[in-house]
PDB file of N, CA and C in Angstrom:
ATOM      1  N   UNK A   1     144.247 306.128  80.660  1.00  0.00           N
ATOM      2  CA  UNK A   1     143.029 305.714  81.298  1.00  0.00           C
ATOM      3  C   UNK A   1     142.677 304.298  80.839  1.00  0.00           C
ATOM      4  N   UNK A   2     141.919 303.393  81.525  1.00  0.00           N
ATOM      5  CA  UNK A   2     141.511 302.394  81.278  1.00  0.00           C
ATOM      6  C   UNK A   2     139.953 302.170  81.387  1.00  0.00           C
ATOM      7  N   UNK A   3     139.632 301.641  79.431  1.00  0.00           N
ATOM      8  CA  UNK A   3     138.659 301.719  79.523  1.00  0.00           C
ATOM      9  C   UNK A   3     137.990 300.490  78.638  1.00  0.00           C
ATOM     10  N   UNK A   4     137.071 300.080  79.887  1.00  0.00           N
ATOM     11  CA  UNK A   4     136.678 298.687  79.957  1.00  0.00           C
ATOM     12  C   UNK A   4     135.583 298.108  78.605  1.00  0.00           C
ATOM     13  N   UNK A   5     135.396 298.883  77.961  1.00  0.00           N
ATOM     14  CA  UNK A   5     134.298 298.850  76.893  1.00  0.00           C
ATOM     15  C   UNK A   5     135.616 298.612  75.311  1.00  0.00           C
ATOM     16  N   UNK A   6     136.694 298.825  75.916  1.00  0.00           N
ATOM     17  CA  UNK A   6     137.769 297.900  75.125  1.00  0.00           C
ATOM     18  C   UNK A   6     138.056 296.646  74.700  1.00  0.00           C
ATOM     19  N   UNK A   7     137.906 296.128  74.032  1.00  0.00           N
ATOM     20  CA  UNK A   7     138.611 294.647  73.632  1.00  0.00           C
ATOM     21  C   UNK A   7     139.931 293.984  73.070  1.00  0.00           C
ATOM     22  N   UNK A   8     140.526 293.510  73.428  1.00  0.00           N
ATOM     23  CA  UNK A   8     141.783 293.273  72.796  1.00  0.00           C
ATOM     24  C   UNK A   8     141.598 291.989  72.304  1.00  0.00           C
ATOM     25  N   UNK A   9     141.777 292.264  70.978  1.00  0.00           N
ATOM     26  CA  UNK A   9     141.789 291.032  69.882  1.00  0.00           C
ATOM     27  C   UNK A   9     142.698 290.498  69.220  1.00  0.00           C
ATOM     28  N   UNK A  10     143.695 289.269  69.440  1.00  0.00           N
ATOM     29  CA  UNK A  10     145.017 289.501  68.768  1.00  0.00           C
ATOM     30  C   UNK A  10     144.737 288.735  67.151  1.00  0.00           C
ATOM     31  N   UNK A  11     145.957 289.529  66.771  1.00  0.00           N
ATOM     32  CA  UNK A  11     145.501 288.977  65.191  1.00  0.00           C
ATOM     33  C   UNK A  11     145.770 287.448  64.413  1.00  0.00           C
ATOM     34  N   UNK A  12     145.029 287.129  64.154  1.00  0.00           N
ATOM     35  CA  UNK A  12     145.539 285.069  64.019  1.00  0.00           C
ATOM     36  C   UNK A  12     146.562 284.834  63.304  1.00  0.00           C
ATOM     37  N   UNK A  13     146.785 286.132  61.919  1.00  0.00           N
ATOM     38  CA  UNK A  13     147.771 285.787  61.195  1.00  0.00           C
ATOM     39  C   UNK A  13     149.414 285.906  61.983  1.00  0.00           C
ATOM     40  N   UNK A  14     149.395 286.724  62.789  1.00  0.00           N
ATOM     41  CA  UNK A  14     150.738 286.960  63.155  1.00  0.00           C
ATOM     42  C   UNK A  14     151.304 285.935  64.397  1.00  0.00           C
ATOM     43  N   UNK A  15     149.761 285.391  65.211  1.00  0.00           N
ATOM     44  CA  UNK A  15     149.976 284.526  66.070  1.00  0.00           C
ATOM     45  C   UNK A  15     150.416 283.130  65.194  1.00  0.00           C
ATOM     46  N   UNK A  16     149.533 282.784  64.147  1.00  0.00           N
ATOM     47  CA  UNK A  16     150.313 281.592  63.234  1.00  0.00           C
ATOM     48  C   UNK A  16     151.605 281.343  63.015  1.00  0.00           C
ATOM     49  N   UNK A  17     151.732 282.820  62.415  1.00  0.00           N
ATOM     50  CA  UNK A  17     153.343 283.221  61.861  1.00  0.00           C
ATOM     51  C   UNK A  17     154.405 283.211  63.242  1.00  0.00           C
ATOM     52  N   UNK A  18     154.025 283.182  64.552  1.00  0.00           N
ATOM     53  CA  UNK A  18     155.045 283.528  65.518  1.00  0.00           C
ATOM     54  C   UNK A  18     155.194 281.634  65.938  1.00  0.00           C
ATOM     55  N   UNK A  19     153.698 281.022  65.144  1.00  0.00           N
ATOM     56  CA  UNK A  19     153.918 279.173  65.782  1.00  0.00           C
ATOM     57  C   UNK A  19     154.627 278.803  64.941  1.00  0.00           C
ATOM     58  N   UNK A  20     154.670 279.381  63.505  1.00  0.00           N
ATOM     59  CA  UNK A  20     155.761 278.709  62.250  1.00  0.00           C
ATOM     60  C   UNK A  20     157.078 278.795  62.827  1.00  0.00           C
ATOM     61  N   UNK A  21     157.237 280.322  62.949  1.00  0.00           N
ATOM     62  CA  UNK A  21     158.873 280.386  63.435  1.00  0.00           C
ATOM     63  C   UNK A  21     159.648 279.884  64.433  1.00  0.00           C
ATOM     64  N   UNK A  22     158.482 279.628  65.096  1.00  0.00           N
ATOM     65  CA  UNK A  22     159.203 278.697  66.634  1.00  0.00           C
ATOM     66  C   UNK A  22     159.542 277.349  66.431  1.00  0.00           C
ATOM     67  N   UNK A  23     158.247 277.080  65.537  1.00  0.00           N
ATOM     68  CA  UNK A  23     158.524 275.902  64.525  1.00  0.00           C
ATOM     69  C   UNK A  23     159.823 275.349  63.680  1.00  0.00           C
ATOM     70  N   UNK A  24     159.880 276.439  63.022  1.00  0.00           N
ATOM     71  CA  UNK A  24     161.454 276.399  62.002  1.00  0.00           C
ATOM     72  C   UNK A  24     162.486 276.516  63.155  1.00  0.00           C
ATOM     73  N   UNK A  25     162.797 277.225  63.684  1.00  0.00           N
ATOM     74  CA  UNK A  25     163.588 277.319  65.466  1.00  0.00           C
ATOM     75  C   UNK A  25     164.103 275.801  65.374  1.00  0.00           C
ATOM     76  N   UNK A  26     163.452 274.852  65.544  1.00  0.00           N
ATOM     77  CA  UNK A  26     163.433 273.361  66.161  1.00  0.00           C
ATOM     78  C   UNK A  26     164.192 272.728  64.794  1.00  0.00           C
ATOM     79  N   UNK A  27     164.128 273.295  63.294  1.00  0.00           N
ATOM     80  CA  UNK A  27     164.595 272.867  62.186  1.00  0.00           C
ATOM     81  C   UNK A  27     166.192 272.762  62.232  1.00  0.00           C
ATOM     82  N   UNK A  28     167.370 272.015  61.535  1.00  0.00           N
ATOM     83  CA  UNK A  28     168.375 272.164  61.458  1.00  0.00           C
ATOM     84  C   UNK A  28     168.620 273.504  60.189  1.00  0.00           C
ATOM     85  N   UNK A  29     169.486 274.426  60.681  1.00  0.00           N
ATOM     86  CA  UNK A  29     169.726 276.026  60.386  1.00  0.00           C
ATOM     87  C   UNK A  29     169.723 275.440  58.775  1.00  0.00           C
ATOM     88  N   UNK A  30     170.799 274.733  58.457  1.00  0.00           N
ATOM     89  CA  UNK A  30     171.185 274.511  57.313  1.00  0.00           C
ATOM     90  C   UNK A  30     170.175 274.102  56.483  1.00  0.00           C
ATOM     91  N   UNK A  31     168.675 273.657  57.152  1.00  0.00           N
ATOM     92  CA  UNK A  31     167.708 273.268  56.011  1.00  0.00           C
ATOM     93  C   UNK A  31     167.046 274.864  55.883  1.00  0.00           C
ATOM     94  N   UNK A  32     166.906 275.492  56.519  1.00  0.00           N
ATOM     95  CA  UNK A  32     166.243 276.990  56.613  1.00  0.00           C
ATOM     96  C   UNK A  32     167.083 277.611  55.679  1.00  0.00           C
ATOM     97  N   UNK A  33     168.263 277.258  55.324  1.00  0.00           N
ATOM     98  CA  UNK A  33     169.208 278.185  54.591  1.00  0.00           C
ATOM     99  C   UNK A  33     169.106 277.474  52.896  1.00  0.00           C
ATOM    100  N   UNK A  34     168.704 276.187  52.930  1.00  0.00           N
ATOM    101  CA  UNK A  34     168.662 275.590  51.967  1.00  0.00           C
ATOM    102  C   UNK A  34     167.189 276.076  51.021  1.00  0.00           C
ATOM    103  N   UNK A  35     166.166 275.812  51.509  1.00  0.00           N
ATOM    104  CA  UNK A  35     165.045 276.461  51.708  1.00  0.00           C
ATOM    105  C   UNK A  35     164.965 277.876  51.115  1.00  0.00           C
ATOM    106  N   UNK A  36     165.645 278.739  51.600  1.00  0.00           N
ATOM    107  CA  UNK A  36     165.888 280.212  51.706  1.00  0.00           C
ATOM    108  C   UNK A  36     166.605 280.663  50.386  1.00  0.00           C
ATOM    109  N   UNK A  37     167.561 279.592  49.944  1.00  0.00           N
ATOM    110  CA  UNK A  37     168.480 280.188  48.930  1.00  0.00           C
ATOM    111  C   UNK A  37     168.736 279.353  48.095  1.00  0.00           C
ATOM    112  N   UNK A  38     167.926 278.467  47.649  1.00  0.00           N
ATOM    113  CA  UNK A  38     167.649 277.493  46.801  1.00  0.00           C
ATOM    114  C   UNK A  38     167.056 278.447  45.489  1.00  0.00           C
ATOM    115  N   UNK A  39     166.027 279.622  45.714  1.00  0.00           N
ATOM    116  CA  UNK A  39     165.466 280.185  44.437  1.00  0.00           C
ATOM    117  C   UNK A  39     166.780 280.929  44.081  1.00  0.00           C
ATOM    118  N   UNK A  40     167.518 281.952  44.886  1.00  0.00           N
ATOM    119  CA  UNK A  40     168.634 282.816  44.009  1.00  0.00           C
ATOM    120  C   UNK A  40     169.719 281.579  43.250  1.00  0.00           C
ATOM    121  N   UNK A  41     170.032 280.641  44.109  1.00  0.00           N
ATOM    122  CA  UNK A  41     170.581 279.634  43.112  1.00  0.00           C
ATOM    123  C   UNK A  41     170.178 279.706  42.125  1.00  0.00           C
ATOM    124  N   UNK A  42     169.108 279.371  41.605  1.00  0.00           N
ATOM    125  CA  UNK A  42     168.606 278.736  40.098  1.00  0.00           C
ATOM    126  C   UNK A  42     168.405 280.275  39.509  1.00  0.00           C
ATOM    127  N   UNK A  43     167.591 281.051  40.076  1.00  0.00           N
ATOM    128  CA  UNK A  43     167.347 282.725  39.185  1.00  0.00           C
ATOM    129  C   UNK A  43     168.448 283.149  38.644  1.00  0.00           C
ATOM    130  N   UNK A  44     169.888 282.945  39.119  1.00  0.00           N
ATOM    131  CA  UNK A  44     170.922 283.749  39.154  1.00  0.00           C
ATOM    132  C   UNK A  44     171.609 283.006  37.694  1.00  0.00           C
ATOM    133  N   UNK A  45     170.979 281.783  37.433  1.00  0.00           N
ATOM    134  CA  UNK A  45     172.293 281.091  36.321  1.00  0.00           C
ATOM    135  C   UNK A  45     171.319 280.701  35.656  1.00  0.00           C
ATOM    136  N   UNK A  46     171.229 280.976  34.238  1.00  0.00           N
ATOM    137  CA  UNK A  46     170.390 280.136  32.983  1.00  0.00           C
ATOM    138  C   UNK A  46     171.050 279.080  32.938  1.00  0.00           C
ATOM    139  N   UNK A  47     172.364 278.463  32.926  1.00  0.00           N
ATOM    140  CA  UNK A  47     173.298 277.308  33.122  1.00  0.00           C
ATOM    141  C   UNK A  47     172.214 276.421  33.904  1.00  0.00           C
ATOM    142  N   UNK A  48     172.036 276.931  35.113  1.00  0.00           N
ATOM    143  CA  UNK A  48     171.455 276.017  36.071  1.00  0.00           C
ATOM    144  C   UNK A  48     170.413 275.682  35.958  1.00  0.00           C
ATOM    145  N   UNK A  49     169.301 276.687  35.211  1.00  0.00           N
ATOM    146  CA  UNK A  49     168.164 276.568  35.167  1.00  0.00           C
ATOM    147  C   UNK A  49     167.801 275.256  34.055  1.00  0.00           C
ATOM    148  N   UNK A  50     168.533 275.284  33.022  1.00  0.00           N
ATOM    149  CA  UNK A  50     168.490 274.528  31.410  1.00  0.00           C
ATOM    150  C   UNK A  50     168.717 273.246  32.276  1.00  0.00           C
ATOM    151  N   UNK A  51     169.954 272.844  33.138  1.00  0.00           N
ATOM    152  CA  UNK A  51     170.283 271.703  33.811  1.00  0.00           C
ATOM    153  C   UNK A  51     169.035 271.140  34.516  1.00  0.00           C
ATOM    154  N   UNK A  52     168.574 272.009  35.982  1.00  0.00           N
ATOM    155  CA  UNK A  52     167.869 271.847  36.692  1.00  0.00           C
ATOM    156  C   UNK A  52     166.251 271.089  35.380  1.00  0.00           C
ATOM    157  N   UNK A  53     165.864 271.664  34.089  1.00  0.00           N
ATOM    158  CA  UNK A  53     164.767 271.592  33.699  1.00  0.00           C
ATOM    159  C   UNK A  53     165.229 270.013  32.782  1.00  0.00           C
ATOM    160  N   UNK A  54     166.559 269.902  32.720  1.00  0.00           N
ATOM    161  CA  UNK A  54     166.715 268.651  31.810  1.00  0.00           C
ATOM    162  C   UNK A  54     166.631 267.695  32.821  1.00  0.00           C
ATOM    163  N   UNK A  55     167.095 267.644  34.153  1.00  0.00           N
ATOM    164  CA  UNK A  55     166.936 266.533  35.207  1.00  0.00           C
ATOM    165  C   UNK A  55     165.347 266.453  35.654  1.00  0.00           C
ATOM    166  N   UNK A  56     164.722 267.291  35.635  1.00  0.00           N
ATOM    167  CA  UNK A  56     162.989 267.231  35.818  1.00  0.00           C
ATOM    168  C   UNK A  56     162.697 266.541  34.787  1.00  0.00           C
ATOM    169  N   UNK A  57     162.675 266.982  33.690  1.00  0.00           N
ATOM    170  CA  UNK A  57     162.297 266.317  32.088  1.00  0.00           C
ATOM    171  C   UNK A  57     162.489 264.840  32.520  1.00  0.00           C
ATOM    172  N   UNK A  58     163.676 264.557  32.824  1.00  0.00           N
ATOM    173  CA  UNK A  58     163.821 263.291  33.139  1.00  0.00           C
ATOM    174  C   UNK A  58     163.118 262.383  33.878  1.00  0.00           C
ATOM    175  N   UNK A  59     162.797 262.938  34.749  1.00  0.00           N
ATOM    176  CA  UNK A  59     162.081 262.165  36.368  1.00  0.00           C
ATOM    177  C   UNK A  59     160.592 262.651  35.565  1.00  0.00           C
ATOM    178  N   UNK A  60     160.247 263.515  35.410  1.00  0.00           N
ATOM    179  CA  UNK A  60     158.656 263.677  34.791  1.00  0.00           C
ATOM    180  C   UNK A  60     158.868 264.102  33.569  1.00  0.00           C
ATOM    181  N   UNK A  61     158.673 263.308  32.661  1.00  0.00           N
ATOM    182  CA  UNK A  61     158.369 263.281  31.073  1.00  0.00           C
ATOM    183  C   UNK A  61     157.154 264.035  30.604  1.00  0.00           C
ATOM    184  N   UNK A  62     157.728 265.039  29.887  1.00  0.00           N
ATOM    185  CA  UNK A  62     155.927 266.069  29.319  1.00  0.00           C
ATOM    186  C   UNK A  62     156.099 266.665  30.052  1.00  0.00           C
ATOM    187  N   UNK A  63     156.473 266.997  31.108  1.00  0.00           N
ATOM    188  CA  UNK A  63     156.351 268.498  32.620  1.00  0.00           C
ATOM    189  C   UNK A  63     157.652 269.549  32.539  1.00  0.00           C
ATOM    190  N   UNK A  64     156.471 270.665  32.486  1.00  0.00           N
ATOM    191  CA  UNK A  64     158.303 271.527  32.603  1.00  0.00           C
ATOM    192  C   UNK A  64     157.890 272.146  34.250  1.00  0.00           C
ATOM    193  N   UNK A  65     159.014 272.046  34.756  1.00  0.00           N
ATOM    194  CA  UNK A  65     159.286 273.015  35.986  1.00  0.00           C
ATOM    195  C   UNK A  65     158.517 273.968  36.340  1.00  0.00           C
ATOM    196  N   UNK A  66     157.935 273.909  37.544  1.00  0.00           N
ATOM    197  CA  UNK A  66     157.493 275.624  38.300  1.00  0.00           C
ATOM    198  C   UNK A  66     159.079 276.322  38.612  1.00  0.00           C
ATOM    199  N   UNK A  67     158.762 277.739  38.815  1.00  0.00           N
ATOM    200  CA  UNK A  67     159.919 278.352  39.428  1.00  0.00           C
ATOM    201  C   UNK A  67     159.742 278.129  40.563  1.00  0.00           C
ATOM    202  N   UNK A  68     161.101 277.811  41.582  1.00  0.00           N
ATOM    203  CA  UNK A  68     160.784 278.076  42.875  1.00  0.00           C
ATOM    204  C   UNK A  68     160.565 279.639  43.313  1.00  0.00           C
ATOM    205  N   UNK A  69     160.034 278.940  44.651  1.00  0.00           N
ATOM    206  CA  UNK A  69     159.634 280.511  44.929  1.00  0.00           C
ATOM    207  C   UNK A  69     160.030 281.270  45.805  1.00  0.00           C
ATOM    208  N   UNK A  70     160.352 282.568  46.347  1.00  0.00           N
ATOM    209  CA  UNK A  70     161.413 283.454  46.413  1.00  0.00           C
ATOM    210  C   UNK A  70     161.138 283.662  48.340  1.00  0.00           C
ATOM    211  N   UNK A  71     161.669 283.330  49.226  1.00  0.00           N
ATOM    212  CA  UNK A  71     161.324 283.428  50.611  1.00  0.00           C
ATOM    213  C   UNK A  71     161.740 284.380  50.940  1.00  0.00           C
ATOM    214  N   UNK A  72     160.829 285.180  51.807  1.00  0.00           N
ATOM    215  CA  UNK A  72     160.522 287.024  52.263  1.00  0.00           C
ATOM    216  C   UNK A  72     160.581 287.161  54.072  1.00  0.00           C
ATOM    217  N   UNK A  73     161.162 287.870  53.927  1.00  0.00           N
ATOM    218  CA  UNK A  73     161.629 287.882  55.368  1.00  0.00           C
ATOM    219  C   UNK A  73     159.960 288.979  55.939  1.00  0.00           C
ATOM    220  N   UNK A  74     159.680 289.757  55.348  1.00  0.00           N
ATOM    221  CA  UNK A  74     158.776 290.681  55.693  1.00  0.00           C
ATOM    222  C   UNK A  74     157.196 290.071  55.089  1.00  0.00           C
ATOM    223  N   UNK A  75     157.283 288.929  54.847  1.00  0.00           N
ATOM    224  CA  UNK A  75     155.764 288.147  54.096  1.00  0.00           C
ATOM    225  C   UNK A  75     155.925 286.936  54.848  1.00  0.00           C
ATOM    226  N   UNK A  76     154.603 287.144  55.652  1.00  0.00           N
ATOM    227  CA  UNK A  76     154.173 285.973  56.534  1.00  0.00           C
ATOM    228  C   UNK A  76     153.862 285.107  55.979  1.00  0.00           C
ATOM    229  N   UNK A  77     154.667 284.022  56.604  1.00  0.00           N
ATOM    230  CA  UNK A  77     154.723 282.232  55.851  1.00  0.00           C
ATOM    231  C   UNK A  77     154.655 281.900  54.415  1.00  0.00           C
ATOM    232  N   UNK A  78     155.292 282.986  54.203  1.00  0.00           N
ATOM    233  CA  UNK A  78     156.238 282.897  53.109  1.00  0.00           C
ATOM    234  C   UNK A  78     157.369 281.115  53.116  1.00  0.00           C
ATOM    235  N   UNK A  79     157.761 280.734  54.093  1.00  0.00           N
ATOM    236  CA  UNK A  79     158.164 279.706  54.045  1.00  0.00           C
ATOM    237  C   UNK A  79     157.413 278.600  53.440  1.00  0.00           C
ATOM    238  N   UNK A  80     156.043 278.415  54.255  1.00  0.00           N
ATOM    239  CA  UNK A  80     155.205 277.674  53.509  1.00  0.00           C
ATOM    240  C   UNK A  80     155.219 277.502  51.906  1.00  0.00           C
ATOM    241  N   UNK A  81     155.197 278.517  51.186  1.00  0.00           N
ATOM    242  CA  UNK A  81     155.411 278.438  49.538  1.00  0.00           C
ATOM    243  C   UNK A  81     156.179 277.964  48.545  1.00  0.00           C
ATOM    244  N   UNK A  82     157.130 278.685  49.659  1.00  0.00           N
ATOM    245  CA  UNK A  82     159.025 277.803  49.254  1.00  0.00           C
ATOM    246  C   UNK A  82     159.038 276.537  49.434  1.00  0.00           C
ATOM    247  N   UNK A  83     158.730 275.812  50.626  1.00  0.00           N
ATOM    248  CA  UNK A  83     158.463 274.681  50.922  1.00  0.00           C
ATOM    249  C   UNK A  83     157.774 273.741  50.214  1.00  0.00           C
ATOM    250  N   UNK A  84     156.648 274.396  49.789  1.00  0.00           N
ATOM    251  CA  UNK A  84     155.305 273.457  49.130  1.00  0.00           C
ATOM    252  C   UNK A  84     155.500 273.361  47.706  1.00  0.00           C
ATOM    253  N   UNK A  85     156.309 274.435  47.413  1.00  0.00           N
ATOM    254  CA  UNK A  85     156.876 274.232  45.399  1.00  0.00           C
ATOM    255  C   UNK A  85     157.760 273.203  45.826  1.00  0.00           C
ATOM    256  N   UNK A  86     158.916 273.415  46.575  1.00  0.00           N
ATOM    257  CA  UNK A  86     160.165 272.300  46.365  1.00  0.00           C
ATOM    258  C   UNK A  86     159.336 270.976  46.485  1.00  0.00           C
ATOM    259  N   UNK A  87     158.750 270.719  47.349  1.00  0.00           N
ATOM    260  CA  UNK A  87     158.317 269.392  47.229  1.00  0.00           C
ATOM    261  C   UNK A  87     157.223 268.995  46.277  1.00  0.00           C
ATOM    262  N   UNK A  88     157.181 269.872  45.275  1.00  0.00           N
ATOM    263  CA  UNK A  88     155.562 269.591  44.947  1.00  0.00           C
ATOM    264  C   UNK A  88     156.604 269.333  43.474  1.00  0.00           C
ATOM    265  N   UNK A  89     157.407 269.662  43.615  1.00  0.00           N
ATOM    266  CA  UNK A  89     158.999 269.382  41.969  1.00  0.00           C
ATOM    267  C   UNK A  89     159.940 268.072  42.771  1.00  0.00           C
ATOM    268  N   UNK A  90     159.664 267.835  43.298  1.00  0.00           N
ATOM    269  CA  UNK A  90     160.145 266.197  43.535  1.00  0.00           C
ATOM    270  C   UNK A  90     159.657 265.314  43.989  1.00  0.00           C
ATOM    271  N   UNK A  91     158.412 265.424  43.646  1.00  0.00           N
ATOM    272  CA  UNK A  91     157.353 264.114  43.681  1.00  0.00           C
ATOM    273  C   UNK A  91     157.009 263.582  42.362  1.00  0.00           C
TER     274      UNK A  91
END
């Protein structure tokens, strides 16, 4: 039945999340993958991590490293986070 005292309200977060992805869509794959698997890189090797924190040390003196952060296929704009640490560690 249809009943007019209904409203359909769509939800902003998922409409955002459907403009990001169309968004990333337009990105070259290989930066989405870079992006994406840039944190298991570094989590996976203390090697890498000691390296990765001696080349920061370098470029910023007195600063130690944020971790990057881990991109979720099931957590909306989750990209955003990943994104905003990497660049926020090479400025």
């Amino acid at each position: 039945k249809v009943n007019p005292q209904i409203q359909l309200l769509k939800c902003v977060c998922h409409s955002i999340q459907l403009c990001v992805s169309r968004a990333v869509e337009t990105l070259p794959r290989n930066l989405e993958y870079l992006v994406a698997h840039s944190y298991s890189w570094f989590s996976h090797s203390a090697v890498r991590r000691r390296e990765y924190a001696k080349v920061y040390g370098l470029i910023n003196p007195g600063e130690t490293p944020l971790m990057l952060v881990q991109m979720s296929s099931t957590r909306w704009l989750s990209i955003h986070d990943c994104c905003a640490r990497i660049l926020s560690q090479s400025q």
